[in-house]
PDB file of N, CA and C in Angstrom:
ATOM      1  N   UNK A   1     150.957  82.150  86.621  1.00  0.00           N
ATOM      2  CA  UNK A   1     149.794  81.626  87.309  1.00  0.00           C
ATOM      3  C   UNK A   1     148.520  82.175  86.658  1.00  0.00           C
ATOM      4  N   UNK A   2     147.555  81.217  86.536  1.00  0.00           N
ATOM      5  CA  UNK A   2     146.377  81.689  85.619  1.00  0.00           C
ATOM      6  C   UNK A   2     145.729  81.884  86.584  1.00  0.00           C
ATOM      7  N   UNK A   3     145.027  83.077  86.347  1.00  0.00           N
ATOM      8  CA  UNK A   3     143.476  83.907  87.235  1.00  0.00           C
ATOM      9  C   UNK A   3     142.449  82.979  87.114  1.00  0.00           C
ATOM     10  N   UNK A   4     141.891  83.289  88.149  1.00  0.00           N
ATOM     11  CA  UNK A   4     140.747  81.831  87.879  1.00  0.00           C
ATOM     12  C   UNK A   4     139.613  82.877  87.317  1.00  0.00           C
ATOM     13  N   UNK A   5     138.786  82.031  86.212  1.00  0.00           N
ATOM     14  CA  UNK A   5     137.907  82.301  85.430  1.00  0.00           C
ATOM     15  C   UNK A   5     136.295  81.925  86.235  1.00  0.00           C
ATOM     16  N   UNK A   6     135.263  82.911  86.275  1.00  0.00           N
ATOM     17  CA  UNK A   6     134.171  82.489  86.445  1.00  0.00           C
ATOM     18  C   UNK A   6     133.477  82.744  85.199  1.00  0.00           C
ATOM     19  N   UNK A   7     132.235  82.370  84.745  1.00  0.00           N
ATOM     20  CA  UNK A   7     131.221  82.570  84.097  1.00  0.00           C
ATOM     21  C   UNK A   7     130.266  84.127  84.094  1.00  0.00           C
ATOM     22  N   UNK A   8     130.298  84.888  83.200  1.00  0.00           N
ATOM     23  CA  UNK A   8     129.092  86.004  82.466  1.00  0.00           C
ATOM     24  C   UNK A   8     128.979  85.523  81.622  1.00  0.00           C
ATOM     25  N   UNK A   9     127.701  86.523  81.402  1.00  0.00           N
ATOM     26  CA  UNK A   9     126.690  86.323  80.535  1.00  0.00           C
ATOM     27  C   UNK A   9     126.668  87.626  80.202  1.00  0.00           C
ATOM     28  N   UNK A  10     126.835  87.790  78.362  1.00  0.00           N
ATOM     29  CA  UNK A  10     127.292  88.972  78.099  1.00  0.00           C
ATOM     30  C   UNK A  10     125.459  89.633  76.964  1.00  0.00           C
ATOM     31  N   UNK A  11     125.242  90.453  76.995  1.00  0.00           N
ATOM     32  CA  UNK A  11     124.314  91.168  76.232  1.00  0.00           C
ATOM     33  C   UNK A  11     125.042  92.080  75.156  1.00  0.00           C
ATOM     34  N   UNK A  12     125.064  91.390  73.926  1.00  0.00           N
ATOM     35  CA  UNK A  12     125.778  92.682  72.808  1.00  0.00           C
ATOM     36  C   UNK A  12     125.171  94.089  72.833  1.00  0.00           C
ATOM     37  N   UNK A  13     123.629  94.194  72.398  1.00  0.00           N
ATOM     38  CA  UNK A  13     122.485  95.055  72.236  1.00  0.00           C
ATOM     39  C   UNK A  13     123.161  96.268  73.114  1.00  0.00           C
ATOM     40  N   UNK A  14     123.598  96.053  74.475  1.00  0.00           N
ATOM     41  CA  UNK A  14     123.657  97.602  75.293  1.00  0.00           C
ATOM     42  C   UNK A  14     125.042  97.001  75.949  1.00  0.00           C
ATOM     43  N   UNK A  15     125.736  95.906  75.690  1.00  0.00           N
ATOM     44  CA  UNK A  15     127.207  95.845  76.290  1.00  0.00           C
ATOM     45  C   UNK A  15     127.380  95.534  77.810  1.00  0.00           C
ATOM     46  N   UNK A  16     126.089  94.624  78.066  1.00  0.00           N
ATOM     47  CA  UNK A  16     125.678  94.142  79.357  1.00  0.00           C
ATOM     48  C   UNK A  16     126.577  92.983  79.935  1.00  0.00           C
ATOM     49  N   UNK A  17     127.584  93.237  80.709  1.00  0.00           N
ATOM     50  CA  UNK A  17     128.348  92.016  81.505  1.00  0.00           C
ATOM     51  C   UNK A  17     127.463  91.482  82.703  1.00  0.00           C
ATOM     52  N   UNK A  18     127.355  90.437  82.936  1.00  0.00           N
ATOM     53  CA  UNK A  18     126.244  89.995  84.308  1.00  0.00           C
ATOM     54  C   UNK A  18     127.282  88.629  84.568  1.00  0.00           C
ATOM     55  N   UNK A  19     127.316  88.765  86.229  1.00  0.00           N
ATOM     56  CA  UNK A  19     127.942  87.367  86.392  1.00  0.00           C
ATOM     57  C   UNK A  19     126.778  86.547  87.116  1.00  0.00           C
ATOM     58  N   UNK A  20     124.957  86.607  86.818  1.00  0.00           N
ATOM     59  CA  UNK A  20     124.307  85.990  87.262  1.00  0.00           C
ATOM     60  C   UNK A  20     123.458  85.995  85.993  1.00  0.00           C
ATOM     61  N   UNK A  21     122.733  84.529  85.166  1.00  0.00           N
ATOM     62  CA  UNK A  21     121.997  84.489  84.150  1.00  0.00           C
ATOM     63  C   UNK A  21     120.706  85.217  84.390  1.00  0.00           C
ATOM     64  N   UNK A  22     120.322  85.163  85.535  1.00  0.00           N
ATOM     65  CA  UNK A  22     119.013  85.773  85.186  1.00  0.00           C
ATOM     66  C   UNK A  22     118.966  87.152  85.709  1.00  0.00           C
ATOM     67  N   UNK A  23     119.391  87.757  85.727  1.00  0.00           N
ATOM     68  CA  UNK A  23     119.483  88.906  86.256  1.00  0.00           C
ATOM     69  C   UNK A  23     118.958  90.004  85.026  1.00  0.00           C
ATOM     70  N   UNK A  24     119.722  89.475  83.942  1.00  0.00           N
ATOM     71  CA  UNK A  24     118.968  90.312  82.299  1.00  0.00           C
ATOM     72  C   UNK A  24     119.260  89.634  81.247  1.00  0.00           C
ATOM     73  N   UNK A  25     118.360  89.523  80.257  1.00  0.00           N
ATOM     74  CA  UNK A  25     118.556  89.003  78.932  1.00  0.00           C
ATOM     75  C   UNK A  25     120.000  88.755  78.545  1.00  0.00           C
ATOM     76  N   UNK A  26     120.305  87.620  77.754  1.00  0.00           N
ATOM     77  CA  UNK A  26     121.750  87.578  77.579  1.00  0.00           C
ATOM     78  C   UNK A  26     121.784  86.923  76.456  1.00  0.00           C
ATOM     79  N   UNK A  27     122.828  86.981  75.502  1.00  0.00           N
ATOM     80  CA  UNK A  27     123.225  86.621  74.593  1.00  0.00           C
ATOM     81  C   UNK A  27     124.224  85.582  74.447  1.00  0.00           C
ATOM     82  N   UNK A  28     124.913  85.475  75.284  1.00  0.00           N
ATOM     83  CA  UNK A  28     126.686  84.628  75.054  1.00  0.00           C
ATOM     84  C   UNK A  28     126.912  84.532  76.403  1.00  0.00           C
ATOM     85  N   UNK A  29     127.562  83.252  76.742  1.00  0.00           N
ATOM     86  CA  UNK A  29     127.998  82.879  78.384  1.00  0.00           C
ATOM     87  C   UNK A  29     129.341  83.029  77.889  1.00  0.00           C
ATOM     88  N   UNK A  30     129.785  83.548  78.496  1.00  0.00           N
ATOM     89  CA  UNK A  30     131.827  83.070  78.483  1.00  0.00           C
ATOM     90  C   UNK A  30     132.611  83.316  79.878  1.00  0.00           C
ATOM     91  N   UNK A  31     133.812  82.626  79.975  1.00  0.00           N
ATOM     92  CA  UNK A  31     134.468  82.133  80.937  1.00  0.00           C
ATOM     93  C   UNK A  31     135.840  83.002  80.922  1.00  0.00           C
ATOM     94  N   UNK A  32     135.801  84.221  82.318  1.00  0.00           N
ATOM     95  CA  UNK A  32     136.869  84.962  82.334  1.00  0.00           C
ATOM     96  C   UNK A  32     137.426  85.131  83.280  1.00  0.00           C
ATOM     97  N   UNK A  33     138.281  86.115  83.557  1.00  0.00           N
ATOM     98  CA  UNK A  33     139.104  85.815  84.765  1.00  0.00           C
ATOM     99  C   UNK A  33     138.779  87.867  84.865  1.00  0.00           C
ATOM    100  N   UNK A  34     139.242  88.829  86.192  1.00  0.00           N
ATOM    101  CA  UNK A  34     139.150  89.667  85.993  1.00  0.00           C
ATOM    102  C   UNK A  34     139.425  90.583  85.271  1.00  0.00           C
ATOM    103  N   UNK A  35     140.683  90.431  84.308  1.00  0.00           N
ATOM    104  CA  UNK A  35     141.872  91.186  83.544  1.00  0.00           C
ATOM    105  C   UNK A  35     140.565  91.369  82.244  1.00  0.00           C
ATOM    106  N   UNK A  36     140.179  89.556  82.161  1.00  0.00           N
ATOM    107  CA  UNK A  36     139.363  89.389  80.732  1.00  0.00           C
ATOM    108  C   UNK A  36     138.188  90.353  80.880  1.00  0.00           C
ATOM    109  N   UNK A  37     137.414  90.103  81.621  1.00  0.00           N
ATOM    110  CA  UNK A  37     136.353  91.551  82.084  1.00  0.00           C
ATOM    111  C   UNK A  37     136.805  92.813  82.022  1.00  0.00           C
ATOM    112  N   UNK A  38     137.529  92.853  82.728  1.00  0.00           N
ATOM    113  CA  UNK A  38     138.133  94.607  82.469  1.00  0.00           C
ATOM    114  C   UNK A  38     138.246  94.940  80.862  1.00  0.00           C
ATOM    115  N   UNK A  39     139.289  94.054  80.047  1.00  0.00           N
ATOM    116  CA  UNK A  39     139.668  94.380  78.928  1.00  0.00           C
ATOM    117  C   UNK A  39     138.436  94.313  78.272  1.00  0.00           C
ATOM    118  N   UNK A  40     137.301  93.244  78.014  1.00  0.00           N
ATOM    119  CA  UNK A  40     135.863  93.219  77.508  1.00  0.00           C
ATOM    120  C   UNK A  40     134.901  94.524  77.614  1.00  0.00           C
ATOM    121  N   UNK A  41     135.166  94.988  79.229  1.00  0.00           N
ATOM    122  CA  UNK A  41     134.165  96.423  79.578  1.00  0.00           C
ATOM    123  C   UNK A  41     134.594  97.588  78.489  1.00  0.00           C
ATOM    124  N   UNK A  42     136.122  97.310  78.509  1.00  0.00           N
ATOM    125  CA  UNK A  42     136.673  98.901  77.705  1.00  0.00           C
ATOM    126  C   UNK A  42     136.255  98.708  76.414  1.00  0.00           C
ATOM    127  N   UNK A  43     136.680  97.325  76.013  1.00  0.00           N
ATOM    128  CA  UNK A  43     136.090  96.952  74.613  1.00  0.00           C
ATOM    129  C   UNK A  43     134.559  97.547  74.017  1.00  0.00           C
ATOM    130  N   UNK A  44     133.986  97.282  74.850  1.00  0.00           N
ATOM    131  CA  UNK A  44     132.214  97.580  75.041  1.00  0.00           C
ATOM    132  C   UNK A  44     132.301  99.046  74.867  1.00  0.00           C
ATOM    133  N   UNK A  45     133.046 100.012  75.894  1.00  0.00           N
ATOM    134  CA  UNK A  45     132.698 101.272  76.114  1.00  0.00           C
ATOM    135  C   UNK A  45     133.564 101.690  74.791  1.00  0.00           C
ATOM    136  N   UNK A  46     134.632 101.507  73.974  1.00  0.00           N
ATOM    137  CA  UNK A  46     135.048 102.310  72.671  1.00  0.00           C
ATOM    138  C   UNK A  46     134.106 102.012  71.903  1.00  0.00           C
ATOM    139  N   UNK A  47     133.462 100.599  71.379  1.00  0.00           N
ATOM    140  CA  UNK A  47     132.449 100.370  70.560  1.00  0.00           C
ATOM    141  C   UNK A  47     131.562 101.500  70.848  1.00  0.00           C
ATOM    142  N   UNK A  48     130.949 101.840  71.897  1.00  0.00           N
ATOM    143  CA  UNK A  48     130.187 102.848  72.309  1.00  0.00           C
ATOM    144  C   UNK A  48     130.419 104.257  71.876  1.00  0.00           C
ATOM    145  N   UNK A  49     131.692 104.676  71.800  1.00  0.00           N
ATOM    146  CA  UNK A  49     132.275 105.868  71.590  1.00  0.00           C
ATOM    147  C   UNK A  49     132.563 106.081  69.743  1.00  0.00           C
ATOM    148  N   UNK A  50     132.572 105.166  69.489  1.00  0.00           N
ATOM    149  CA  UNK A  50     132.822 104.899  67.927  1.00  0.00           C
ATOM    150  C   UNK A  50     131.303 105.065  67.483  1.00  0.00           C
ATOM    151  N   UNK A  51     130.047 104.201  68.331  1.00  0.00           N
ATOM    152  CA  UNK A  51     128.496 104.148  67.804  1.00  0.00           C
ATOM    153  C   UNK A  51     128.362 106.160  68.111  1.00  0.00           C
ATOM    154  N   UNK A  52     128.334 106.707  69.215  1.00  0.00           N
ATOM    155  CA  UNK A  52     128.044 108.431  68.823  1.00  0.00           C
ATOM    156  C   UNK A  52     128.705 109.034  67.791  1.00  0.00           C
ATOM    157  N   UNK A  53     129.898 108.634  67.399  1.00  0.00           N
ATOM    158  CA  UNK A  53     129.955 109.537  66.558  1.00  0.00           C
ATOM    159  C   UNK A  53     129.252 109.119  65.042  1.00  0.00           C
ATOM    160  N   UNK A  54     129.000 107.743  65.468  1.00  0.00           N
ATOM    161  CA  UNK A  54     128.264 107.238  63.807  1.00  0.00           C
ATOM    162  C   UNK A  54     126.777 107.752  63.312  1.00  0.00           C
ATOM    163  N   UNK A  55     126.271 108.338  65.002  1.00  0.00           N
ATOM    164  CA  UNK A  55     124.967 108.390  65.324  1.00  0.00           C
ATOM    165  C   UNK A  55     125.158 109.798  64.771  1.00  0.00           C
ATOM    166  N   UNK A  56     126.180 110.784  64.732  1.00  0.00           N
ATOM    167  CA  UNK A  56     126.323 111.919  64.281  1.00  0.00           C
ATOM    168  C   UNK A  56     126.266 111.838  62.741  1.00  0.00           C
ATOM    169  N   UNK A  57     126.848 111.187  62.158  1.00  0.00           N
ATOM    170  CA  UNK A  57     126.935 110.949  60.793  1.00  0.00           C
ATOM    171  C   UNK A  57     125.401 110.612  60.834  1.00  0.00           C
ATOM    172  N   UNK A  58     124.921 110.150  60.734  1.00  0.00           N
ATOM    173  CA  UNK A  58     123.217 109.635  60.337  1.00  0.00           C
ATOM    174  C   UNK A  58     122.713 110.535  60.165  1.00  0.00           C
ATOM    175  N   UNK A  59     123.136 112.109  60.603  1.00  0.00           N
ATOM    176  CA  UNK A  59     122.325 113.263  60.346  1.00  0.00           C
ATOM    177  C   UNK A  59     123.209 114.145  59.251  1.00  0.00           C
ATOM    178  N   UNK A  60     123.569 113.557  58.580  1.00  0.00           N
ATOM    179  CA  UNK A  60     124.367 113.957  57.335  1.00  0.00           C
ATOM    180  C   UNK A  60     124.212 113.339  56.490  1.00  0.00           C
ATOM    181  N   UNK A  61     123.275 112.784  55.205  1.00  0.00           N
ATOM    182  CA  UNK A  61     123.072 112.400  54.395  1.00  0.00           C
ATOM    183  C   UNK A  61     123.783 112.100  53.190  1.00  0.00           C
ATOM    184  N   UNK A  62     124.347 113.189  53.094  1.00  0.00           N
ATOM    185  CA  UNK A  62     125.248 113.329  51.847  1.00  0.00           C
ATOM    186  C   UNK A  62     126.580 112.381  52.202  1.00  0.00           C
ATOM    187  N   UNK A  63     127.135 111.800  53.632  1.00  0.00           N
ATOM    188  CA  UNK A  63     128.154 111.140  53.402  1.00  0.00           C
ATOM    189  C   UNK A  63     127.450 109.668  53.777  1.00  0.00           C
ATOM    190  N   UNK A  64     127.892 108.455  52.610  1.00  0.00           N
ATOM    191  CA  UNK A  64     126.968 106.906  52.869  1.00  0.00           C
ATOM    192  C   UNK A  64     128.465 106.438  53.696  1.00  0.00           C
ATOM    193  N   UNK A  65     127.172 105.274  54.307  1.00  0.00           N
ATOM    194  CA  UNK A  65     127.592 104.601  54.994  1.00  0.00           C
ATOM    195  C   UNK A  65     128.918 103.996  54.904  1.00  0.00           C
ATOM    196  N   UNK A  66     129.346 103.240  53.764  1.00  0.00           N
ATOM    197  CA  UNK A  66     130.460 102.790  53.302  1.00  0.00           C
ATOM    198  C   UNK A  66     131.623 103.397  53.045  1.00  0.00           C
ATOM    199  N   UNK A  67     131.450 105.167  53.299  1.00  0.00           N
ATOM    200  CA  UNK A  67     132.553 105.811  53.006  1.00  0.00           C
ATOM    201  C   UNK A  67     132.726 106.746  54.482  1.00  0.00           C
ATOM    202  N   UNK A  68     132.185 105.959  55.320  1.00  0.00           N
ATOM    203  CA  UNK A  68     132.237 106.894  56.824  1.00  0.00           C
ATOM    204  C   UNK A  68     132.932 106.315  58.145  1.00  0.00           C
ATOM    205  N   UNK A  69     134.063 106.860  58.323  1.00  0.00           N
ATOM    206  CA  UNK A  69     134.847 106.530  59.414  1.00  0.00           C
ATOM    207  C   UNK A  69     135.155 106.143  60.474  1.00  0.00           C
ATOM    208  N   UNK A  70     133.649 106.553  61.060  1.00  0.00           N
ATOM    209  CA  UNK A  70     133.120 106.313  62.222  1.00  0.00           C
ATOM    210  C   UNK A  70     131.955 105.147  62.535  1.00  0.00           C
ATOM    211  N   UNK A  71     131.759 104.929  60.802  1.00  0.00           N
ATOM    212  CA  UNK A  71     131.133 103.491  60.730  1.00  0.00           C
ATOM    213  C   UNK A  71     131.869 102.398  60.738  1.00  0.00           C
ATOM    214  N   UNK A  72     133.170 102.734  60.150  1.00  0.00           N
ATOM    215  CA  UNK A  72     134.609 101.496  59.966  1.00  0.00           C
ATOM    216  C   UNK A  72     134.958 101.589  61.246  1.00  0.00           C
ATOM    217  N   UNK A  73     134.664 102.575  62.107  1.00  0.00           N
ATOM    218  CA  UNK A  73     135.674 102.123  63.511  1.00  0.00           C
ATOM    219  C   UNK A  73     134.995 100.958  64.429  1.00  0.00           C
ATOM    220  N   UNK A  74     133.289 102.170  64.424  1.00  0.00           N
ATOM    221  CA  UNK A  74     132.594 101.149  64.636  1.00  0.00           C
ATOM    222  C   UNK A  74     132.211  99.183  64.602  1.00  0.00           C
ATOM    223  N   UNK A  75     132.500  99.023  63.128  1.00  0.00           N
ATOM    224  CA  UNK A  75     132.460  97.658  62.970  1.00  0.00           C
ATOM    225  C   UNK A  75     133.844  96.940  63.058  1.00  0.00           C
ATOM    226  N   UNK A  76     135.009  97.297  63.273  1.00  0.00           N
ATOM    227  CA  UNK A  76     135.738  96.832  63.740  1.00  0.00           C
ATOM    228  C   UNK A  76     136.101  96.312  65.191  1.00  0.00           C
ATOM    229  N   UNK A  77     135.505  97.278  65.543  1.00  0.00           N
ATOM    230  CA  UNK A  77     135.596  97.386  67.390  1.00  0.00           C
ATOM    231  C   UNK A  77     134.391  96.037  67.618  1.00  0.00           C
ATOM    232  N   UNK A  78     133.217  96.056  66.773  1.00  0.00           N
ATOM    233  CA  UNK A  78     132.110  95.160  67.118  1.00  0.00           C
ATOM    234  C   UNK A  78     132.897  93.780  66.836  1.00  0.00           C
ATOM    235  N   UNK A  79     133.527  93.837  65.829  1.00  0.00           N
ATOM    236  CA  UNK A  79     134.471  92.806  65.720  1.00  0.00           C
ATOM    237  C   UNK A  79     135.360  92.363  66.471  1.00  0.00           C
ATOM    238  N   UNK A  80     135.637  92.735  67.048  1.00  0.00           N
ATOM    239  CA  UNK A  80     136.935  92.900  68.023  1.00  0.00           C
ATOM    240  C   UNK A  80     136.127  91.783  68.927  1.00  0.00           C
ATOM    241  N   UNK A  81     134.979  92.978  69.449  1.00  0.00           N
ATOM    242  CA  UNK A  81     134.221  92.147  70.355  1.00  0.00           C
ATOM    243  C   UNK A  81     134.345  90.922  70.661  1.00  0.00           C
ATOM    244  N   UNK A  82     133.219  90.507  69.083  1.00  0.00           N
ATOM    245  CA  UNK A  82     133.104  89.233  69.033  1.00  0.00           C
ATOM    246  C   UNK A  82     134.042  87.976  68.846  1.00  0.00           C
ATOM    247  N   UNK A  83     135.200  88.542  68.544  1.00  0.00           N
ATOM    248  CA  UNK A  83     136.348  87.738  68.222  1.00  0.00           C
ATOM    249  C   UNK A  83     136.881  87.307  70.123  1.00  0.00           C
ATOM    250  N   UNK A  84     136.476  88.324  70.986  1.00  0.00           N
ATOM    251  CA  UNK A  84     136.822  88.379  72.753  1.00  0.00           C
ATOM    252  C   UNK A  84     135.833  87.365  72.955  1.00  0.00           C
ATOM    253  N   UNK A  85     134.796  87.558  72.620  1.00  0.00           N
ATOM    254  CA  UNK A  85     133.913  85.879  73.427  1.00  0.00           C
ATOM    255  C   UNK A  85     133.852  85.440  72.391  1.00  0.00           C
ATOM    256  N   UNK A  86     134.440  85.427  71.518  1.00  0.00           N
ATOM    257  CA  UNK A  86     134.457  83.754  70.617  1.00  0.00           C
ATOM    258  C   UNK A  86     135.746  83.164  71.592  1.00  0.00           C
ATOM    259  N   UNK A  87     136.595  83.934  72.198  1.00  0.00           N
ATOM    260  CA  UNK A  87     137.861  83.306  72.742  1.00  0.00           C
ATOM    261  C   UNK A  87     137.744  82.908  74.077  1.00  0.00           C
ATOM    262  N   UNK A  88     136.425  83.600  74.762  1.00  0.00           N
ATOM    263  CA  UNK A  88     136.134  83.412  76.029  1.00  0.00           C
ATOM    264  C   UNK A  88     135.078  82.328  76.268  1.00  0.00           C
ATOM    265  N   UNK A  89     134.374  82.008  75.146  1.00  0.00           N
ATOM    266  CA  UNK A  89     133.225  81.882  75.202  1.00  0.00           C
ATOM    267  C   UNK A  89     132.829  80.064  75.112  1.00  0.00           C
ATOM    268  N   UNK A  90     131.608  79.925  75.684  1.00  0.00           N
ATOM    269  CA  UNK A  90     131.400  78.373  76.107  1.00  0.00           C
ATOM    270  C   UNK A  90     131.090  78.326  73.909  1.00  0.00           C
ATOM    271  N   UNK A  91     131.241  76.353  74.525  1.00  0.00           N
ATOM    272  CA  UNK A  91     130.989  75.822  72.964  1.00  0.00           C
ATOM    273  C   UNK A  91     129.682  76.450  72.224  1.00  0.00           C
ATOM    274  N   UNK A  92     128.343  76.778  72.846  1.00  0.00           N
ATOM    275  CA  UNK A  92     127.327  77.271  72.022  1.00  0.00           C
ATOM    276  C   UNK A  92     127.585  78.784  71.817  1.00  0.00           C
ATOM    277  N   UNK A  93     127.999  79.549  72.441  1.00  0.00           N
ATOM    278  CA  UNK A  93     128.784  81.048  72.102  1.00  0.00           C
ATOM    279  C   UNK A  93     129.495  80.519  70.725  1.00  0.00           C
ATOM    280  N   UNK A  94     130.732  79.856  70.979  1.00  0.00           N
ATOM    281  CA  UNK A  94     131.856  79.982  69.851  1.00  0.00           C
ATOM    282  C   UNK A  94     131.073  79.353  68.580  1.00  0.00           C
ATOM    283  N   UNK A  95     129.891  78.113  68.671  1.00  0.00           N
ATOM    284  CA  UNK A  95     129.081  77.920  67.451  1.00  0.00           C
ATOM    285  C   UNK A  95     128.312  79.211  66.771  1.00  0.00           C
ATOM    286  N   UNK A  96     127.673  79.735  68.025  1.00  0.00           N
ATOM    287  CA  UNK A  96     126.855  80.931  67.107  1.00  0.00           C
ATOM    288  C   UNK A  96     127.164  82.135  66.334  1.00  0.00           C
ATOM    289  N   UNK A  97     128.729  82.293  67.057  1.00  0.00           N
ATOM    290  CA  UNK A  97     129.593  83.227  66.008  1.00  0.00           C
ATOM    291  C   UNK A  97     130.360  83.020  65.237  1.00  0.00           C
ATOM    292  N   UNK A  98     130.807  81.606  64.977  1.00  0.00           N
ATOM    293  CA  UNK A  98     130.928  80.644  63.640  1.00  0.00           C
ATOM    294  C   UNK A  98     129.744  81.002  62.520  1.00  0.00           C
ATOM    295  N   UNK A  99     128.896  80.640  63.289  1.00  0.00           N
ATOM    296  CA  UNK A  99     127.379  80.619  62.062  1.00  0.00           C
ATOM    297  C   UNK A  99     127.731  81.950  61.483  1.00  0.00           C
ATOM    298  N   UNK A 100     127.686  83.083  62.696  1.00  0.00           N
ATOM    299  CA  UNK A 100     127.024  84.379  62.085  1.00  0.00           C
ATOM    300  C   UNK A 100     128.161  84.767  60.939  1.00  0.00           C
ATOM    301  N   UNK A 101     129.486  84.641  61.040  1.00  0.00           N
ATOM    302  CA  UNK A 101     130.640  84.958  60.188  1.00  0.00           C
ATOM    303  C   UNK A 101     130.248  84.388  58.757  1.00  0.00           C
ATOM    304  N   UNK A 102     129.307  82.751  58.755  1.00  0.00           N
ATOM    305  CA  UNK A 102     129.761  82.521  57.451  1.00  0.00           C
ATOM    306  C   UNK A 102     127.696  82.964  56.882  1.00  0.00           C
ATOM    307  N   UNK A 103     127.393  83.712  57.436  1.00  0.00           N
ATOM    308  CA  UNK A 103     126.090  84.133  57.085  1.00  0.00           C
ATOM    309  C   UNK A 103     126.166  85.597  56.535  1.00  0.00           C
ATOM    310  N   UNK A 104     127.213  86.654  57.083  1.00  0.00           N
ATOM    311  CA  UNK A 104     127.101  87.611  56.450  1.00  0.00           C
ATOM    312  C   UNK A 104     127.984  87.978  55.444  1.00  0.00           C
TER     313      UNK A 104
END
């Protein structure tokens, strides 16, 4: 039996779930059920846990970006993300992270 799905509105910038549009700036609408939220929040909060320790590296110069661990976890997890509301996500969500993939 499928969970019934309502509508958020997700904010990448600070990992903002809202199930009302105007409530704060938003980036991506997508369509979830509770399990999908839950699994999205944790998603949000490791990205988070992966960004301090990257924020630690920034005060170490001598190791670049491309060879730092906590930058690869980082952009994977952001990935992750976006790959969760490209799967959740209404048709102008799943266009704009089409675009952004073949832009960078």
């Amino acid at each position: 039996m499928e969970l019934e799905k309502h509508p958020y509105y997700i904010q990448i910038a600070n990992g903002e779930i809202q199930s009302k549009p105007d409530v704060a700036p938003w980036n991506f609408r997508i369509f979830a059920n509770d399990k999908e939220i839950h699994d999205l929040r944790e998603m949000f909060n490791a990205m988070n846990g992966a960004d301090s320790g990257s924020f630690w590296r920034s005060h170490l110069p001598f190791i670049p970006y491309h060879l730092d661990a906590d930058n690869d976890q980082y952009d994977r997890r952001m990935m992750a993300v976006y790959d969760k509301i490209y799967e959740l996500g209404d048709d102008e969500a799943r266009s704009h992270i089409k675009r952004m993939r073949f832009e960078v």
